[in-house]
Protein backbone atom coordinates (compact mmCIF):
# COMPACT_ATOMS: atom_id res chain seq x y z
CA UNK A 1 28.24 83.03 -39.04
CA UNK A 2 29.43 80.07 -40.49
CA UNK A 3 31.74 77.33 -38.40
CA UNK A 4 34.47 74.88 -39.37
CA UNK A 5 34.47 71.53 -38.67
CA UNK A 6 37.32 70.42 -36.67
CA UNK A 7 38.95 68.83 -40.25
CA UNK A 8 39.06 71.99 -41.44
CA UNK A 9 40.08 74.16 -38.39
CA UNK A 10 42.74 71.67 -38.78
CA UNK A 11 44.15 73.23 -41.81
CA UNK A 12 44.72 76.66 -40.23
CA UNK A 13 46.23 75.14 -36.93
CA UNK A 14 49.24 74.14 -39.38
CA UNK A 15 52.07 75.26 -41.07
CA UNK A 16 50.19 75.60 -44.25
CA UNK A 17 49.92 79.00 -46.79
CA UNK A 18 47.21 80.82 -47.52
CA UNK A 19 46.32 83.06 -50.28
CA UNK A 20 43.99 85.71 -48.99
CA UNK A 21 42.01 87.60 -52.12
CA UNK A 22 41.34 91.15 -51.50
CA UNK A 23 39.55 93.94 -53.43
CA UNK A 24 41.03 96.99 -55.07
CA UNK A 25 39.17 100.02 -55.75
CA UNK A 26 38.36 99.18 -59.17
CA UNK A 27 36.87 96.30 -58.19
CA UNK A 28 39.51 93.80 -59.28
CA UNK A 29 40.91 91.23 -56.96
CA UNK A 30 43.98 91.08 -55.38
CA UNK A 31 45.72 87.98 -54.12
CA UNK A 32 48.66 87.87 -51.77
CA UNK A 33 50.17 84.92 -49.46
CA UNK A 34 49.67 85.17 -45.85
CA UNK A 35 50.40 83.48 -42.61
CA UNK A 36 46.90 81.99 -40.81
CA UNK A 37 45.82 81.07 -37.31
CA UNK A 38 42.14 80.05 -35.91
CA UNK A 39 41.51 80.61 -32.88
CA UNK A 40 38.74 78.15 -32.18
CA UNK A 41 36.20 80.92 -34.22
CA UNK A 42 38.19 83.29 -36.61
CA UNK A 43 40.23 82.98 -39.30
CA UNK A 44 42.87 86.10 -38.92
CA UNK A 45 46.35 86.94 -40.42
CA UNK A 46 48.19 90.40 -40.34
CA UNK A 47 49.86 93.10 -41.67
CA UNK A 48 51.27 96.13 -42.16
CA UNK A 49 49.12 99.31 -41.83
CA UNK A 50 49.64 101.17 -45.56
CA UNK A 51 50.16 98.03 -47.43
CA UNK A 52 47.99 97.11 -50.18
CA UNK A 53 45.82 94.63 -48.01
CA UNK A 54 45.48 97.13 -45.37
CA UNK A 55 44.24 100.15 -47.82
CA UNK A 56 41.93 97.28 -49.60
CA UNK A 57 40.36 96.21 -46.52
CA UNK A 58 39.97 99.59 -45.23
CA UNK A 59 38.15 100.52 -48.02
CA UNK A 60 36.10 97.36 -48.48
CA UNK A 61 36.32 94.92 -45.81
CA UNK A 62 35.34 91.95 -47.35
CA UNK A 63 37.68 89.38 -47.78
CA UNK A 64 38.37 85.31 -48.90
CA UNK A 65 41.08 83.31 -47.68
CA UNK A 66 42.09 79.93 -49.18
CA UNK A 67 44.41 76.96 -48.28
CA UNK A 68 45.36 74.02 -50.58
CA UNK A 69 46.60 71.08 -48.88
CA UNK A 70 46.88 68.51 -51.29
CA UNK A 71 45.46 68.95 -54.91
CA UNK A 72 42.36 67.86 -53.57
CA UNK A 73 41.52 69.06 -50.31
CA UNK A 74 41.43 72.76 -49.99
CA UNK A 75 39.28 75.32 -48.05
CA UNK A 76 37.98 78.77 -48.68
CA UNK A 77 36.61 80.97 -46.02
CA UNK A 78 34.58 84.58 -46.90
CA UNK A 79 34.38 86.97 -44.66
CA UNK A 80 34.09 90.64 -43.90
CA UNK A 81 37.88 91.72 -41.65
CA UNK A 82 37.85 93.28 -38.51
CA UNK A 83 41.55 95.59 -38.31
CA UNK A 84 42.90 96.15 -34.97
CA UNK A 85 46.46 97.36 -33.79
CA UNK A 86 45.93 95.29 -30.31
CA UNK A 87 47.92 92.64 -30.45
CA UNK A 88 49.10 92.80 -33.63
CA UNK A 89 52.82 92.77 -32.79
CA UNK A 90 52.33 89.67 -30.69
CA UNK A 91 50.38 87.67 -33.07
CA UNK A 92 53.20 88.13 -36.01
CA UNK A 93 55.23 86.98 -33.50
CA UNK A 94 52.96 84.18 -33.29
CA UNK A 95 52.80 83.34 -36.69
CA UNK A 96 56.84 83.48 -37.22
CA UNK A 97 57.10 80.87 -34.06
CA UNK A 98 54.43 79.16 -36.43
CA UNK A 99 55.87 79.26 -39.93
CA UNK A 100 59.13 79.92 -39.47
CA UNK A 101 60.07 78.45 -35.58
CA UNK A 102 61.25 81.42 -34.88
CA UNK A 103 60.14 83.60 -31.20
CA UNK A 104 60.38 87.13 -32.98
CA UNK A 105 59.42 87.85 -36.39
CA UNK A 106 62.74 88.84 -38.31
CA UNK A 107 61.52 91.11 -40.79
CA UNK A 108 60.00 94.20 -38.88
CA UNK A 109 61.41 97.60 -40.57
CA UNK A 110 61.99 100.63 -38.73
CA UNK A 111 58.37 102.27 -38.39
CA UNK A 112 56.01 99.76 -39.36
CA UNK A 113 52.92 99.87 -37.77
CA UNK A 114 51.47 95.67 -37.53
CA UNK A 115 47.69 95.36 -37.62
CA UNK A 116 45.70 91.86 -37.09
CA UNK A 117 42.86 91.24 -39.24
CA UNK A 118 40.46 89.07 -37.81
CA UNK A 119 37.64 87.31 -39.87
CA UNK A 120 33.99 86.67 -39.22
CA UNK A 121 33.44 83.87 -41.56
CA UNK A 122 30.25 84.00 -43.64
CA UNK A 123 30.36 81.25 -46.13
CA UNK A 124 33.11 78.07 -46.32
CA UNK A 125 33.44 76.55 -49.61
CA UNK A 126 35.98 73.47 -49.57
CA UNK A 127 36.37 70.00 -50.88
CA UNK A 128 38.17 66.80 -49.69
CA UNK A 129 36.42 66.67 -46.33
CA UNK A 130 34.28 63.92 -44.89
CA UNK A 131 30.59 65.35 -44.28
């Protein structure tokens, strides 16, 4: 398993976007912004069980997750994702604190089902970091 340097555990401690790259059945990828969070070993996000994500990584769990900071300083993380339902309502809350300094997340819909995705990072490409 790969391991970021603080630098770049850095980048997921923040505020900052992420645009995690999925794969559909045909093979294709599929990108989608997501809220991030490290917890001193994993990269993980979450979602909501039936949503395009969910049925990709279900299917094939290998994913890549990237954050731009400035133009040139950016990291990419690959991965296979682990889904679990523990927790999963307490980390979006989490991440809404996080991105949007708020304590619940305000966008839950009647029956949704939240599911954290936690990745074991195999390779980390990124650039604008001292060695």
């Amino acid at each position: 398993m790969a391991a970021l340097t603080p630098a770049q555990a850095e980048l997921f401690q923040e505020a900052n976007y992420a645009v995690l790259t999925t794969l559909r059945a045909d093979g294709s990828p599929h990108n989608t912004v997501v809220w991030v969070e490290w917890d001193g070993s994993n990269v993980s996000f979450n979602t909501v069980i039936g949503r395009a994500k969910h049925r990709h990584l279900e299917r094939d769990p290998r994913v890549t997750v990237t954050i731009v900071k400035e133009p040139y300083k950016w990291i990419s993380v690959s991965g296979r994702g682990a889904l679990s339902t523990d927790g999963a309502n307490d980390q979006i809350d989490r991440l809404a604190k996080k991105y949007l300094g708020e304590e619940k997340y305000p966008w839950s819909a009647e029956g949704d089902v939240r599911i954290g995705v936690t990745l074991a990072i195999d390779k980390i490409d990124a650039f604008g970091f001292d060695a």
